[in-house]
N, C-alpha and C. Protein backbone atom coordinates (compact mmCIF):
# COMPACT_ATOMS: atom_id res chain seq x y z
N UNK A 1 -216.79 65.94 18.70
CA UNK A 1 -216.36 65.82 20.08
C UNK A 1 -217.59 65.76 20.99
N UNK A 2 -217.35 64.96 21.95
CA UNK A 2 -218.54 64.91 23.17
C UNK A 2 -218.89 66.09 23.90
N UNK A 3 -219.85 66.70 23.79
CA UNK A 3 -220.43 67.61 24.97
C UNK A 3 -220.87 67.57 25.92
N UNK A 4 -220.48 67.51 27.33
CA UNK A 4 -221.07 67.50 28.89
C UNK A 4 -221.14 68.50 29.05
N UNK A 5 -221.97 68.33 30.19
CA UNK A 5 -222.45 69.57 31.21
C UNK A 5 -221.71 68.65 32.68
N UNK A 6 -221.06 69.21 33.33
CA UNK A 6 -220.68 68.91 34.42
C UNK A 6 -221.69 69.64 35.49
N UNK A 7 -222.25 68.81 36.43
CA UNK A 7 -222.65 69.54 37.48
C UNK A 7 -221.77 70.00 38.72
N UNK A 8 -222.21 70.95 39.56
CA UNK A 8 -221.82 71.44 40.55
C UNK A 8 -220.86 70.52 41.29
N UNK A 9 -221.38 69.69 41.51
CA UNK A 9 -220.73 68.26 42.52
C UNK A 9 -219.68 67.85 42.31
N UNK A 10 -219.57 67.34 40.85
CA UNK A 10 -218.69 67.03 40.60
C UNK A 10 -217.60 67.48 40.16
N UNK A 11 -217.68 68.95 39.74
CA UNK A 11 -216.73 70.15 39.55
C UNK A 11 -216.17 70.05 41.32
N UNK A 12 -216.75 70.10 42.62
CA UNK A 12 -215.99 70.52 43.74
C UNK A 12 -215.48 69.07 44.21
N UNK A 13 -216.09 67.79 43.80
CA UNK A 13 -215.28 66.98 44.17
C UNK A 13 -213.90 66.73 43.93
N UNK A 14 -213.47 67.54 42.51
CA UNK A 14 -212.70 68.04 41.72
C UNK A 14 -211.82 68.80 42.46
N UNK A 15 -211.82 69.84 42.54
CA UNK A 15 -211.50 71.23 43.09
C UNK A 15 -210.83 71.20 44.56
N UNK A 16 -212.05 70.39 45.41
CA UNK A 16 -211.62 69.95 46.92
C UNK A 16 -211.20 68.72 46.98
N UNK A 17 -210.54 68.22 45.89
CA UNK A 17 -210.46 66.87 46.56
C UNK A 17 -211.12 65.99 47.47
N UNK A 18 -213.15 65.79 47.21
CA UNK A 18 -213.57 65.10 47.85
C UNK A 18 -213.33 63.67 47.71
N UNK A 19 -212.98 63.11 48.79
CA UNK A 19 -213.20 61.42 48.52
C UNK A 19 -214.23 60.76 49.09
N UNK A 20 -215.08 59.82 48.51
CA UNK A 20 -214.36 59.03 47.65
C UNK A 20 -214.50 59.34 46.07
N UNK A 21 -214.94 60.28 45.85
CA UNK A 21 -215.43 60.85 44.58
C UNK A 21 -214.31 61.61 43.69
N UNK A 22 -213.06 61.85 44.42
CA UNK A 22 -212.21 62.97 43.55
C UNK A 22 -211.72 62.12 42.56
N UNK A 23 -211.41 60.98 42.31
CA UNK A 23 -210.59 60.20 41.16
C UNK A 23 -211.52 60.37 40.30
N UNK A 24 -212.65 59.54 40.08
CA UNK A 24 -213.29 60.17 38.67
C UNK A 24 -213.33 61.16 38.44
N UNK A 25 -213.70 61.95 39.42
CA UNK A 25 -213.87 63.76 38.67
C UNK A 25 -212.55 64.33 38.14
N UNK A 26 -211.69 63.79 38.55
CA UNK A 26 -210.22 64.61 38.16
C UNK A 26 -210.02 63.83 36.44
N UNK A 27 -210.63 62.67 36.83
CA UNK A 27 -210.34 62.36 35.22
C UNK A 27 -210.62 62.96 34.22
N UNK A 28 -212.30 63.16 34.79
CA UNK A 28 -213.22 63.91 33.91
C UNK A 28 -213.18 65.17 33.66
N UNK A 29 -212.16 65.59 34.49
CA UNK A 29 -211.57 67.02 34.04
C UNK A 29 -210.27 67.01 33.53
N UNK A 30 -209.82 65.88 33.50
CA UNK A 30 -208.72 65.68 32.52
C UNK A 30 -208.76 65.68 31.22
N UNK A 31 -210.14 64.64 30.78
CA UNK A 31 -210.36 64.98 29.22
C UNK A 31 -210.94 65.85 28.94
N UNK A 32 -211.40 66.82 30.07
CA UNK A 32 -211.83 68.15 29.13
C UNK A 32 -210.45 69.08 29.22
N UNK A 33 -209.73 68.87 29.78
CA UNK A 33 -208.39 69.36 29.97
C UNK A 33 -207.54 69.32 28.57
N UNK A 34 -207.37 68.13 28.12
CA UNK A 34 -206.34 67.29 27.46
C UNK A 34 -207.39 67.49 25.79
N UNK A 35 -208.42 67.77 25.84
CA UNK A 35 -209.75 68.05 24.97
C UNK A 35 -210.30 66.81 24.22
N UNK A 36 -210.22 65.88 25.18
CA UNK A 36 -211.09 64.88 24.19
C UNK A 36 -212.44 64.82 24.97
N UNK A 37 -213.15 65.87 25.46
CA UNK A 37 -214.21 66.04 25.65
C UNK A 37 -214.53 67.40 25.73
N UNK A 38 -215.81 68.38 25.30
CA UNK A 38 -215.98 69.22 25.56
C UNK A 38 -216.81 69.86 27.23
N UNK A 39 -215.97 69.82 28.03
CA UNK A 39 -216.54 69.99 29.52
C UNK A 39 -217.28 71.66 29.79
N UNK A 40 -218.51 71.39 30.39
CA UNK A 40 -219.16 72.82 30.83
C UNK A 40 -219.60 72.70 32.31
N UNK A 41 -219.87 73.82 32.87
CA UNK A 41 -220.53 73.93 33.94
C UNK A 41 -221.61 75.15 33.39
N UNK A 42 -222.60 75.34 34.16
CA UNK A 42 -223.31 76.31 34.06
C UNK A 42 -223.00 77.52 35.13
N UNK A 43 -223.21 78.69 33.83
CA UNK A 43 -222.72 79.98 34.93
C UNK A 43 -223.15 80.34 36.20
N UNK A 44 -224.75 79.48 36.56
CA UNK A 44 -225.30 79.71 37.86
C UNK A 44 -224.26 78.98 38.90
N UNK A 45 -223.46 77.98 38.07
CA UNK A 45 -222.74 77.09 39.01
C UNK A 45 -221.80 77.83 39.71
N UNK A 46 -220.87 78.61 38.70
CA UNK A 46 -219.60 79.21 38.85
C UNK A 46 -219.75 80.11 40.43
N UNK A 47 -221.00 80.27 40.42
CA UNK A 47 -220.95 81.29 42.23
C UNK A 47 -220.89 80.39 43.23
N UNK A 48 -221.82 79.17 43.14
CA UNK A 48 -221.96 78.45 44.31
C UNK A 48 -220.64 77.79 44.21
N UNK A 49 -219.86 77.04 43.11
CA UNK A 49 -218.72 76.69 43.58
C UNK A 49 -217.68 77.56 44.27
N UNK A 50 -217.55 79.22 43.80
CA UNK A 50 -216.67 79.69 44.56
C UNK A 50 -217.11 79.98 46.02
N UNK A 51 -218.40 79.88 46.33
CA UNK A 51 -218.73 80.23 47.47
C UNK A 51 -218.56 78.77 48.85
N UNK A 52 -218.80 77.67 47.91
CA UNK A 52 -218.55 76.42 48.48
C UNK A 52 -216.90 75.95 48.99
N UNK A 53 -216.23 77.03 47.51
CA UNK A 53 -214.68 76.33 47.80
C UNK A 53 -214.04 78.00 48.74
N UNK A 54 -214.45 78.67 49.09
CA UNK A 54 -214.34 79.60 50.19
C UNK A 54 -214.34 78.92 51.53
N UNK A 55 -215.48 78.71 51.53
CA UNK A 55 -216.20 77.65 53.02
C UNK A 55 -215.49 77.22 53.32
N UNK A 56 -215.06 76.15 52.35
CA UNK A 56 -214.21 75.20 52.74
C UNK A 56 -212.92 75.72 53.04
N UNK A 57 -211.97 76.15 52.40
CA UNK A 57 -210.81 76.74 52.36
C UNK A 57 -210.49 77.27 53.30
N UNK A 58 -211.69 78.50 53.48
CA UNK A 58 -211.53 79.19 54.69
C UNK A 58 -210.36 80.56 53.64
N UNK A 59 -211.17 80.51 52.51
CA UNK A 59 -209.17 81.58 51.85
C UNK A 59 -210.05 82.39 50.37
N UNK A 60 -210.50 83.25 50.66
CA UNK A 60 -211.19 83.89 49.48
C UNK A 60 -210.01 84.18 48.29
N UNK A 61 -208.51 83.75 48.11
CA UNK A 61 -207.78 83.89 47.42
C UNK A 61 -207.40 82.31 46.91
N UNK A 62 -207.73 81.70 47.22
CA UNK A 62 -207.39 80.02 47.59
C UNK A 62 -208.87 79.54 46.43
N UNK A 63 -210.38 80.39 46.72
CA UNK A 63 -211.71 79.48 46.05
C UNK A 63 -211.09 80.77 44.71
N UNK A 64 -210.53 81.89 44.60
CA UNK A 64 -210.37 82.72 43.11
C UNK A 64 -209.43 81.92 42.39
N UNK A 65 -208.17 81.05 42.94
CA UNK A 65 -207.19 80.43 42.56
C UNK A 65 -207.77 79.18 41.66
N UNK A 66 -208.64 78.34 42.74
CA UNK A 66 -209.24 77.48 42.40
C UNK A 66 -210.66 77.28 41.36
N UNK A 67 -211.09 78.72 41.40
CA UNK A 67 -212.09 78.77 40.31
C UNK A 67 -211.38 79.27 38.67
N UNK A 68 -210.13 80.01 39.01
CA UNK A 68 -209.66 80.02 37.88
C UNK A 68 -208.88 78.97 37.49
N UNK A 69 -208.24 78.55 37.83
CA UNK A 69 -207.96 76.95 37.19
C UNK A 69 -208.63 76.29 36.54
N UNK A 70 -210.08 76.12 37.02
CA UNK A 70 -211.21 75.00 36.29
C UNK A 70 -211.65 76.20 35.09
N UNK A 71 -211.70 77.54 35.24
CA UNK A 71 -212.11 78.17 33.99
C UNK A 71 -210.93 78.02 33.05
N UNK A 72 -210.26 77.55 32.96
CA UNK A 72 -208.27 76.91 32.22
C UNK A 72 -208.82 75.73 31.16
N UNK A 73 -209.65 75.01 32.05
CA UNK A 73 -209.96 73.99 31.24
C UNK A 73 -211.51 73.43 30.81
N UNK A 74 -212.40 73.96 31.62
CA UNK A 74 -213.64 73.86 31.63
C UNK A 74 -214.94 75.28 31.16
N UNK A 75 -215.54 74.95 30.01
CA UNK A 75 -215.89 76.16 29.73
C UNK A 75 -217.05 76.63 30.19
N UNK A 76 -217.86 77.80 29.69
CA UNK A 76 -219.45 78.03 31.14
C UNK A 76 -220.38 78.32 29.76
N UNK A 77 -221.72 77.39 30.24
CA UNK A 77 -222.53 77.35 29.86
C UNK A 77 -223.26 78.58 29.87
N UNK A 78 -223.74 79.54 29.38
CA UNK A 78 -224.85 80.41 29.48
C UNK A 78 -225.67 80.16 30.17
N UNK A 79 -226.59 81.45 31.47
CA UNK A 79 -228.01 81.50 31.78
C UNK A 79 -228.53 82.68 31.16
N UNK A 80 -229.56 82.48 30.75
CA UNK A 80 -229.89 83.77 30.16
C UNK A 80 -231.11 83.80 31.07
N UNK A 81 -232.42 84.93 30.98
CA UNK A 81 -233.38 84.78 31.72
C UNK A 81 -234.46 83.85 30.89
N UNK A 82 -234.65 83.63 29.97
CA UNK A 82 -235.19 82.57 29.13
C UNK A 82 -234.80 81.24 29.91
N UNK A 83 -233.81 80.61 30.14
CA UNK A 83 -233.27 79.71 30.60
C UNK A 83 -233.83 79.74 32.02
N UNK A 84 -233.90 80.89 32.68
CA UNK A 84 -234.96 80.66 34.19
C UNK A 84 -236.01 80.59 33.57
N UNK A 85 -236.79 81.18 32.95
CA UNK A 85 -237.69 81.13 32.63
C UNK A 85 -238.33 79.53 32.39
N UNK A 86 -237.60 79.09 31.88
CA UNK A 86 -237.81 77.31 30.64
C UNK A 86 -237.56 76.59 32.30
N UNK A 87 -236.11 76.84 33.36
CA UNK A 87 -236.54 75.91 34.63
C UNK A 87 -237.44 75.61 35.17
N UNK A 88 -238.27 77.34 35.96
CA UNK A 88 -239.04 77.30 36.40
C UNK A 88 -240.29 76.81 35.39
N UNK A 89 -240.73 76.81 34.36
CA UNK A 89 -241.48 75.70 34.11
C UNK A 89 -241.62 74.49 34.07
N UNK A 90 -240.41 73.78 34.04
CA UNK A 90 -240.49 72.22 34.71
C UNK A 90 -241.04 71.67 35.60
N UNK A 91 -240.87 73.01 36.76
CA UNK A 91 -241.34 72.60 38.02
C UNK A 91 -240.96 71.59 38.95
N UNK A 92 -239.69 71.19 38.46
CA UNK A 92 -238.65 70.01 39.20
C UNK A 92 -238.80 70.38 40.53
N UNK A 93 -238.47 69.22 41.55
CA UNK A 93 -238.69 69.17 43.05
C UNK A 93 -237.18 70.51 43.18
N UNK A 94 -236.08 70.31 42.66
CA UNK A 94 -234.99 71.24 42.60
C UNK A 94 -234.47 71.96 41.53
N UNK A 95 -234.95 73.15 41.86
CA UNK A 95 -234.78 73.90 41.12
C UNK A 95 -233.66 74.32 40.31
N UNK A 96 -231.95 73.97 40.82
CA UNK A 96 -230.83 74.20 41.14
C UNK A 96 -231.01 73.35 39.50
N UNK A 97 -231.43 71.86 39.92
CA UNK A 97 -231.21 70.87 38.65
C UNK A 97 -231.93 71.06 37.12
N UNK A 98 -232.93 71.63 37.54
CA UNK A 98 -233.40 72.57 36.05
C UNK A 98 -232.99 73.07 35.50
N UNK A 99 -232.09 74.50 36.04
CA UNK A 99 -231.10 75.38 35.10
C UNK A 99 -230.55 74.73 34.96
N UNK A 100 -229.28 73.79 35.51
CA UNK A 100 -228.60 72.89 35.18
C UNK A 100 -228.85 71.97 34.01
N UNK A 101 -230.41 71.41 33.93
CA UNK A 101 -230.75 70.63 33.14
C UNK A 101 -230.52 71.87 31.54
N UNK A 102 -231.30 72.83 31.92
CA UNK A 102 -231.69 73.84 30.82
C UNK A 102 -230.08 74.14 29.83
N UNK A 103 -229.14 74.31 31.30
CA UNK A 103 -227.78 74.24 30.57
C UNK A 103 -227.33 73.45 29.80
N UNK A 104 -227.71 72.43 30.02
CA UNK A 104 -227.25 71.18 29.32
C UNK A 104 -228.02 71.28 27.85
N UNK A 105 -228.87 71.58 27.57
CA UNK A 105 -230.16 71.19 26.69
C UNK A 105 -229.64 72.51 26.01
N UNK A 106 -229.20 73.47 26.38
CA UNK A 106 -228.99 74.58 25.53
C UNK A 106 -227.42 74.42 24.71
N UNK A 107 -226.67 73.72 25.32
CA UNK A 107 -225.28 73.23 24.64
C UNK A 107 -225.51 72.62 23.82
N UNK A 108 -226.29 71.26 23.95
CA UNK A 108 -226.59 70.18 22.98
C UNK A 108 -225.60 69.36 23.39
N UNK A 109 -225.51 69.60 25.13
CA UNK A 109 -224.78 68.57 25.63
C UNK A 109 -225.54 66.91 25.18
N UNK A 110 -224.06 66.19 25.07
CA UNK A 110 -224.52 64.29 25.22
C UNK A 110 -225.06 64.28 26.30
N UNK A 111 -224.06 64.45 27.27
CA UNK A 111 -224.32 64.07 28.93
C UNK A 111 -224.34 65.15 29.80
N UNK A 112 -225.20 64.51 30.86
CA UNK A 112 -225.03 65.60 31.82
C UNK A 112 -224.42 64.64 33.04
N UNK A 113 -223.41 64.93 33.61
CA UNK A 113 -222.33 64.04 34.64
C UNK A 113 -223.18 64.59 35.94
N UNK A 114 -223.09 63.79 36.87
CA UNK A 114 -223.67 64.14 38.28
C UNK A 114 -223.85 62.56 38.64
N UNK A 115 -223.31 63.22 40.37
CA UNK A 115 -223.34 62.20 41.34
C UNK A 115 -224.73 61.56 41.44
N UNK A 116 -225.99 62.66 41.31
CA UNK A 116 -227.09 62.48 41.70
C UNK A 116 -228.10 62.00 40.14
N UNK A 117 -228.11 61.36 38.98
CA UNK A 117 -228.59 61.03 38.54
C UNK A 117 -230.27 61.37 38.17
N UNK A 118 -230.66 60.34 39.56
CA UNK A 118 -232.13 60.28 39.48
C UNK A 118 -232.96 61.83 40.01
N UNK A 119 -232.02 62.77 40.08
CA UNK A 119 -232.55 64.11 40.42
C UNK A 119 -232.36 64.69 38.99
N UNK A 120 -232.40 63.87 37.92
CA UNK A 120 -232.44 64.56 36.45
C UNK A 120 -233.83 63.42 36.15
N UNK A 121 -233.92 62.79 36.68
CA UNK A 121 -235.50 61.69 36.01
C UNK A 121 -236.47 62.26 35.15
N UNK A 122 -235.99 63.71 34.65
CA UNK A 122 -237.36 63.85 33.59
C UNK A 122 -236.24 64.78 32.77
N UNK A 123 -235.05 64.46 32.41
CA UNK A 123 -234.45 65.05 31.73
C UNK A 123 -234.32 64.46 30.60
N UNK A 124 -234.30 65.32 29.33
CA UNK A 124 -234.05 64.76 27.85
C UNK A 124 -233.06 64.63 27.22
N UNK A 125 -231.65 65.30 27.85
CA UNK A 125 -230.08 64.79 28.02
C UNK A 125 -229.97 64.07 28.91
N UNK A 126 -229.08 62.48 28.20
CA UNK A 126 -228.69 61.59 28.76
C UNK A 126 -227.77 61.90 30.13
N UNK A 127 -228.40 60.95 31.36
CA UNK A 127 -227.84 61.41 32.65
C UNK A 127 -226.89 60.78 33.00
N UNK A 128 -225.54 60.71 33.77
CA UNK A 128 -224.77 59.48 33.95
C UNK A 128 -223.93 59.92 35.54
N UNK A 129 -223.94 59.43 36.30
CA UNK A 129 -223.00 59.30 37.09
C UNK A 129 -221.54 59.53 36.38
N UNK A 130 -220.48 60.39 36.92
CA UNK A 130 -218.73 60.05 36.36
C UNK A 130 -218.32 58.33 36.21
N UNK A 131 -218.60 57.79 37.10
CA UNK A 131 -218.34 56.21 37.47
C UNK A 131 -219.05 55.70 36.14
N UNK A 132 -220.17 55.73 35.55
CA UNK A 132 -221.13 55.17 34.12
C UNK A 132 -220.36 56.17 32.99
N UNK A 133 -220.26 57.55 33.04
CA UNK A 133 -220.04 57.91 31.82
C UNK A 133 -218.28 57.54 31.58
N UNK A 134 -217.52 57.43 32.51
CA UNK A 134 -216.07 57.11 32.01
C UNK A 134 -216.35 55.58 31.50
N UNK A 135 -216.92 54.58 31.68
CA UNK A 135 -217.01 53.23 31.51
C UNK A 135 -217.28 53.48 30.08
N UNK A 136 -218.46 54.25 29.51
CA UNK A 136 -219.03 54.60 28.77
C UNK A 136 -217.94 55.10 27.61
N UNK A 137 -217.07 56.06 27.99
CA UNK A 137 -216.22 56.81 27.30
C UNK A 137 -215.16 55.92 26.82
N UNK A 138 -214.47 55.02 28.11
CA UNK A 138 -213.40 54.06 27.72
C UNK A 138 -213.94 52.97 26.68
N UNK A 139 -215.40 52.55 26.77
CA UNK A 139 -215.65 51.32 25.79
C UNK A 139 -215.71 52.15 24.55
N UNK A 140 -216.14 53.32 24.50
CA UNK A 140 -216.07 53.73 22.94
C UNK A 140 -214.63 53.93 22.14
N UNK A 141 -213.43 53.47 23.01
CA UNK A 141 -212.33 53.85 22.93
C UNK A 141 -211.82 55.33 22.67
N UNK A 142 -212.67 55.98 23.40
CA UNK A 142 -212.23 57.96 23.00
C UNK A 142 -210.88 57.99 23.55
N UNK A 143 -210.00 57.48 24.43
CA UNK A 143 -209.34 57.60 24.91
C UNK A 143 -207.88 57.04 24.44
């Protein structure tokens, strides 16, 4: 089975229904839903999304509702302090995308999904936009 790392982004485009971005992401949490993909986020993620889907909401019962749902179907990557440790040596312009990266690299994720791509440019897991990796997924016929 395929291993992603989902980033932040695309977990709340998810979650909040951002458009124009929520249709792929809902997919992409469909097949980790439905399990023809193995979907992660990283545990550093799991705060900023509930703190993001608070904001938004405006409903600290509304971002617990909504973060437990995606833990239903999406599983969490480990940080350990090794894993800060291994970011902060990259020395990436963002730091956020290192652990993230580190998450990924510690799964033995395929992909790492994100809106933002070229903010992985020195990553050694394959990077893809949702829009490239579903194209990607449907030609292999996983679906």
């Amino acid at each position: 089975m395929m291993t992603v790392l989902i980033d932040t982004n695309i977990v709340l485009d998810f979650l909040l229904q951002r458009e124009p971005y929520y249709h792929d992401a809902a997919r992409i949490s469909l097949l980790s839903e439905k399990g023809y993909i193995s979907g992660y986020i990283s545990a550093s993620a799991v705060t900023d999304i509930f703190y993001i889907a608070r904001k938004e909401t405006k409903s600290k019962n509304t971002a617990r509702e909504l973060v437990g749902k995606l833990l239903k179907t999406i599983h969490v990557a480990s940080i350990t302090e090794n894993s800060i440790f291994e970011a902060l040596e990259l020395n990436w312009d963002d730091f956020e995308d290192s652990v993230q990266y580190v998450a990924g690299k510690n799964i033995s994720a395929n992909y790492i999904i994100t809106r933002n791509p070229k903010d992985f440019s020195n990553s050694k897991v394959s990077v893809l936009s949702p829009h490239d990796f579903l194209q990607i997924f449907l030609e292999n016929k996983r679906l």
